[in-house]
C-alpha atoms as a PDB file:
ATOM      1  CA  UNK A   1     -11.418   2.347  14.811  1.00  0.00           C
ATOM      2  CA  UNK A   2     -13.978   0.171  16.696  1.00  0.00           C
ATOM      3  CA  UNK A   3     -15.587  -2.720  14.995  1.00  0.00           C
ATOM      4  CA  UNK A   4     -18.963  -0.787  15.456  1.00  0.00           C
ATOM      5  CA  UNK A   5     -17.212   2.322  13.859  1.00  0.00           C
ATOM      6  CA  UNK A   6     -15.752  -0.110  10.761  1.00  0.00           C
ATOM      7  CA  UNK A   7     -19.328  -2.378   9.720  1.00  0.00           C
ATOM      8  CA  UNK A   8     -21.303   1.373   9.660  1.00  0.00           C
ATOM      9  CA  UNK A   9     -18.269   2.320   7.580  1.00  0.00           C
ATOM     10  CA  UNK A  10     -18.607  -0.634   5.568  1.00  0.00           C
ATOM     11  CA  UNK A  11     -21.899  -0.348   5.161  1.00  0.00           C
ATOM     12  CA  UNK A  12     -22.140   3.407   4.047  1.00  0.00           C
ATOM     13  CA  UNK A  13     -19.320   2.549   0.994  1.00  0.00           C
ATOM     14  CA  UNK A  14     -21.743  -0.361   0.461  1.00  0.00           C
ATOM     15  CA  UNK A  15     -24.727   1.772   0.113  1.00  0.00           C
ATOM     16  CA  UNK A  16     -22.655   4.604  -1.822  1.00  0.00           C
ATOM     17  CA  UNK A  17     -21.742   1.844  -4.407  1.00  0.00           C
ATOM     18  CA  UNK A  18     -25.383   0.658  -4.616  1.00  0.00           C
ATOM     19  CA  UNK A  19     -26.512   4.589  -5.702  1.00  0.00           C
ATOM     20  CA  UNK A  20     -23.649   4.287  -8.317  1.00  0.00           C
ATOM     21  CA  UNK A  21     -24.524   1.057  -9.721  1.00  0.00           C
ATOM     22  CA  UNK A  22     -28.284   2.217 -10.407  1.00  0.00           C
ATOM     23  CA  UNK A  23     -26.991   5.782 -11.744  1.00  0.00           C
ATOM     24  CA  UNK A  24     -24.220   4.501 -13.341  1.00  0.00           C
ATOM     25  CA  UNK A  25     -26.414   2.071 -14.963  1.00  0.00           C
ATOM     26  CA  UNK A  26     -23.636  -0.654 -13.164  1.00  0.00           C
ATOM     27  CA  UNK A  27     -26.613  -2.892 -13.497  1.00  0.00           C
ATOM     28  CA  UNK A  28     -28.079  -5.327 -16.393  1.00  0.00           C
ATOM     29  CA  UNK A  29     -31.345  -4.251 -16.210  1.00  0.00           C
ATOM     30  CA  UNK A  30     -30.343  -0.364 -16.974  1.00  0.00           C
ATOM     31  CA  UNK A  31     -27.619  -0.750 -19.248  1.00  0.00           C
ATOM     32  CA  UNK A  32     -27.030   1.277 -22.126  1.00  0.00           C
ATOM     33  CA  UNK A  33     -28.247  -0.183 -25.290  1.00  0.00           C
ATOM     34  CA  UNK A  34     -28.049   2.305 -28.431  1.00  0.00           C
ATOM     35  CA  UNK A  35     -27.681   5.544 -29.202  1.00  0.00           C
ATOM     36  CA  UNK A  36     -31.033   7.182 -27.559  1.00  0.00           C
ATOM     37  CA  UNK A  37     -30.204   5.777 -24.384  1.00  0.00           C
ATOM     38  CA  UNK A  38     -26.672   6.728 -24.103  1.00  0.00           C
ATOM     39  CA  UNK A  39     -27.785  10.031 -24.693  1.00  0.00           C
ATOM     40  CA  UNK A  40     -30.647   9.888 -21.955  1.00  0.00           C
ATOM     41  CA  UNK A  41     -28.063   8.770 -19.876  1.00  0.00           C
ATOM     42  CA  UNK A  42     -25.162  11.244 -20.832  1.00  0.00           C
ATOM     43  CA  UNK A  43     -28.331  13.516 -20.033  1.00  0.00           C
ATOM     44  CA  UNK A  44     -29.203  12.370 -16.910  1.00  0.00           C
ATOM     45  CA  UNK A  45     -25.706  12.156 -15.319  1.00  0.00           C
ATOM     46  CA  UNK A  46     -24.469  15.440 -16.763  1.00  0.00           C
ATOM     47  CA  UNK A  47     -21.059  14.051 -17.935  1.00  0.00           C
ATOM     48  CA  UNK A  48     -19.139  10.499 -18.121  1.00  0.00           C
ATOM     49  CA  UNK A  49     -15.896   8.894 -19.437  1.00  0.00           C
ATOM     50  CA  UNK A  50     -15.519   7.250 -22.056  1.00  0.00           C
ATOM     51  CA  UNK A  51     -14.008   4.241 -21.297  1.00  0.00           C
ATOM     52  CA  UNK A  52     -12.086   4.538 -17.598  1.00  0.00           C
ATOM     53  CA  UNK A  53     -13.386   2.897 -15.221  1.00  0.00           C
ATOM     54  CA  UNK A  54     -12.777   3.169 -11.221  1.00  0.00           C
ATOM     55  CA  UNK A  55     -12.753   7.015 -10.861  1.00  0.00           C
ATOM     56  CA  UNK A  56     -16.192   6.941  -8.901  1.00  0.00           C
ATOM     57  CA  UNK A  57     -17.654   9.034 -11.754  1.00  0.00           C
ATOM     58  CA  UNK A  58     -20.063   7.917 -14.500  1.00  0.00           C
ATOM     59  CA  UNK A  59     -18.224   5.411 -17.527  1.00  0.00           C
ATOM     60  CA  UNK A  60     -20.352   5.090 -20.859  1.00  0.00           C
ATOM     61  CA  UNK A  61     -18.528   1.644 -21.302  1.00  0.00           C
ATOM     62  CA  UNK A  62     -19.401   0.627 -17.603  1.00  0.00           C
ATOM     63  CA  UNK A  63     -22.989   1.414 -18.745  1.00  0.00           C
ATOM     64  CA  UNK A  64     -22.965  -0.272 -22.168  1.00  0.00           C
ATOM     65  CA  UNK A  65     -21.429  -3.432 -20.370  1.00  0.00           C
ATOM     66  CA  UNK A  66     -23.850  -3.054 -17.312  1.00  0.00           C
ATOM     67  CA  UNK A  67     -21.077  -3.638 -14.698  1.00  0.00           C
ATOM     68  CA  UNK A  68     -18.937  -2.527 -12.711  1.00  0.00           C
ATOM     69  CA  UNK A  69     -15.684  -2.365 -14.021  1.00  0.00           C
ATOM     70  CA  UNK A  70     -16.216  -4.966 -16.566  1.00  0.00           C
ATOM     71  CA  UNK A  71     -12.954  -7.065 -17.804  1.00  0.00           C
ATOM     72  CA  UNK A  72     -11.793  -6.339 -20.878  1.00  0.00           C
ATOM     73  CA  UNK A  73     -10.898  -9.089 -23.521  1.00  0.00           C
ATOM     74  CA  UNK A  74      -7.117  -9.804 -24.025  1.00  0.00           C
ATOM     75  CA  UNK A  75      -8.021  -8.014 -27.760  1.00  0.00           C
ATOM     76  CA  UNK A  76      -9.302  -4.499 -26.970  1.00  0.00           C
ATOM     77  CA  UNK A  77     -10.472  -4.333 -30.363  1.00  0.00           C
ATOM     78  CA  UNK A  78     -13.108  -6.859 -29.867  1.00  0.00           C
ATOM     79  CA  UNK A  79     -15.024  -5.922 -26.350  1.00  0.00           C
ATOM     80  CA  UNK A  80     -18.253  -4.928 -27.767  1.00  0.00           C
ATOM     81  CA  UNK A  81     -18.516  -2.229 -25.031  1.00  0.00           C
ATOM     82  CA  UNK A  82     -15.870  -0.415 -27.193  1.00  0.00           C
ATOM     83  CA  UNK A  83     -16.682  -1.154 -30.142  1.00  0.00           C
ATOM     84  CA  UNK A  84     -20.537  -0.218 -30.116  1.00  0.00           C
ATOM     85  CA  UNK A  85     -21.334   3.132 -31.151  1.00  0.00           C
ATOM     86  CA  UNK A  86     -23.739   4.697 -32.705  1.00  0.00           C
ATOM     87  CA  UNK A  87     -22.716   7.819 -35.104  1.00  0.00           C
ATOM     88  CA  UNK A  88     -19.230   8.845 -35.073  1.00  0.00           C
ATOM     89  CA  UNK A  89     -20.820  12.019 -33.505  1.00  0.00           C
ATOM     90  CA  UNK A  90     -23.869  12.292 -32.270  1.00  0.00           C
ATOM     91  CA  UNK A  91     -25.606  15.732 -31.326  1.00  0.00           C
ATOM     92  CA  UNK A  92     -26.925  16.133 -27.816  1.00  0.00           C
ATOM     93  CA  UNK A  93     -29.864  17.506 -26.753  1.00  0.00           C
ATOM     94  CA  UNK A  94     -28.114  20.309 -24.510  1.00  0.00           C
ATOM     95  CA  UNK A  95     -26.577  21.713 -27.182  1.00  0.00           C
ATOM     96  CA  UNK A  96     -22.992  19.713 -27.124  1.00  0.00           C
ATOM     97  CA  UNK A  97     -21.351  17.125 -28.799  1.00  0.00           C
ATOM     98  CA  UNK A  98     -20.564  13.507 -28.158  1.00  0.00           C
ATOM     99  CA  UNK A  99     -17.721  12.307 -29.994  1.00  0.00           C
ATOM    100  CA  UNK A 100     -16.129   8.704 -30.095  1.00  0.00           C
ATOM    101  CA  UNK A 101     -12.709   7.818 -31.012  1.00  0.00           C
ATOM    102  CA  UNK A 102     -12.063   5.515 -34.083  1.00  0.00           C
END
């Protein structure tokens, strides 16, 4: 592969991870932060994990934490992106449910 061939590469991953930090809500300034706006965002992607990152699908803890593949603590029990939760199950509007573990 040229060099040419490997920076328009580079740059299309780049710009591929961009679109999934702003739809992912990857990003601070979009980040999940209660109930009503994980479902908006449940919504608005159509499905997500729960809490596995690095699949190149939508993560409800990447969007809580508003990163990308955010570290977790050395004591799962305590990384607030886990931990948060609104009801134990919460109705959505489509019709479905969304159900966290305990």
């Amino acid at each position: 592969m040229s060099s040419t061939a490997a920076a328009r590469e580079s740059a299309l991953l780049d710009a591929l991870e961009g679109h999934r930090d702003h739809h992912f809500r990857r990003m601070r300034s979009r980040r999940v932060i209660g109930e009503k706006s994980a479902l908006k965002f449940i919504e608005e992607v159509g499905f997500c994990t729960g809490f596995t990152a690095g699949m190149g699908v939508p993560c409800l803890r990447e969007a809580i934490a508003g990163a990308r593949e955010p570290i977790l603590p050395e004591h799962i029990q305590h990384d607030y992106a886990i931990g948060w939760r609104g009801e134990s199950r919460m109705r959505c509007p489509s019709g479905g449910w969304f159900t966290t573990a305990k």
